[in-house]
Protein backbone atom coordinates (compact mmCIF):
# COMPACT_ATOMS: atom_id res chain seq x y z
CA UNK A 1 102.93 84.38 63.57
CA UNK A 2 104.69 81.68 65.56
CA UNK A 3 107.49 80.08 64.94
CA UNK A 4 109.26 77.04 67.00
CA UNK A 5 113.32 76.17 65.93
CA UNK A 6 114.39 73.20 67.26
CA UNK A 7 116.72 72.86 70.10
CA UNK A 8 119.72 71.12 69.86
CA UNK A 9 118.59 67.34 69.69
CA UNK A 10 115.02 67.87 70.59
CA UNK A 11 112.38 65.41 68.80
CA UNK A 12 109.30 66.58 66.62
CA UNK A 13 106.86 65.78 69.31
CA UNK A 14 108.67 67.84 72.06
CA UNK A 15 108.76 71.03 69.23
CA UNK A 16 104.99 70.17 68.76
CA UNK A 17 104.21 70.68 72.36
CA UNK A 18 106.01 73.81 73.06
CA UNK A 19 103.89 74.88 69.37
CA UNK A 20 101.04 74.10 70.65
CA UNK A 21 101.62 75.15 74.18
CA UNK A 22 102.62 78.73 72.56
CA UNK A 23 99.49 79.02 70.73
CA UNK A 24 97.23 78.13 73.87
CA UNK A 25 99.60 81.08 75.74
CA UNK A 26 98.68 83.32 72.73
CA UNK A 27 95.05 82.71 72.61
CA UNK A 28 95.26 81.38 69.16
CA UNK A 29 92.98 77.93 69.93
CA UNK A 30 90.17 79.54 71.37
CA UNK A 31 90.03 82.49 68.68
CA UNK A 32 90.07 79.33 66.25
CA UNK A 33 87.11 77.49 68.69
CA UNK A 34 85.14 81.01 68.72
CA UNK A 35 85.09 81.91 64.63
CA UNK A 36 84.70 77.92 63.87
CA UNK A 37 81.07 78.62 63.80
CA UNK A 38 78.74 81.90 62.87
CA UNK A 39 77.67 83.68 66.32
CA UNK A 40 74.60 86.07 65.54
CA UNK A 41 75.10 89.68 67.21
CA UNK A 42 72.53 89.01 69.55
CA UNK A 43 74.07 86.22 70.94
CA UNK A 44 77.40 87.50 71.28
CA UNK A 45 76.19 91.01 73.23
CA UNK A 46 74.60 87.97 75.41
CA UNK A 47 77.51 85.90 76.19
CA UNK A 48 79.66 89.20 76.52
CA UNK A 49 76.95 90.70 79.12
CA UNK A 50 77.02 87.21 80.98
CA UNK A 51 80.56 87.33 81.32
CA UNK A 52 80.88 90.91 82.55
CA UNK A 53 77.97 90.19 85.14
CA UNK A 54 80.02 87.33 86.46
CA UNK A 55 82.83 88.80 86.97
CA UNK A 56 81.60 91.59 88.59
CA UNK A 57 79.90 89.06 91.04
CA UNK A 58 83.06 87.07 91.85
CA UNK A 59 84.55 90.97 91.99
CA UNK A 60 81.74 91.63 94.93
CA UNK A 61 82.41 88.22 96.58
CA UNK A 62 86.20 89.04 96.80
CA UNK A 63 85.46 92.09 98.30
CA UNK A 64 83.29 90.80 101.16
């Protein structure tokens, strides 16, 4: 769980950026993006196999 305090004289939109700034640090909004909608099995074994295939291609590239 996060939690801001407020520091010193600092104004509700500054503490609302450094929130929301923590939360994009902690992975929070795209966990939130990811389980807004259902994702069948199928499709996420698909997106996961697409992701490790290109990373092990930009892995290769790197290594040329």
């Amino acid at each position: 769980m996060i939690k801001i305090r407020s520091r010193g004289s600092e104004s509700i939109e500054q503490m609302l950026k450094r929130f929301k700034k923590l939360c994009e640090k902690e992975g929070l909004t795209k966990d939130i993006k990811r389980n807004s909608y259902y994702e069948k099995p199928s499709e996420r074994r698909r997106r996961k196999r697409r992701k490790a295939l290109k990373r092990t291609q930009q892995e290769a590239a790197e290594y040329k």
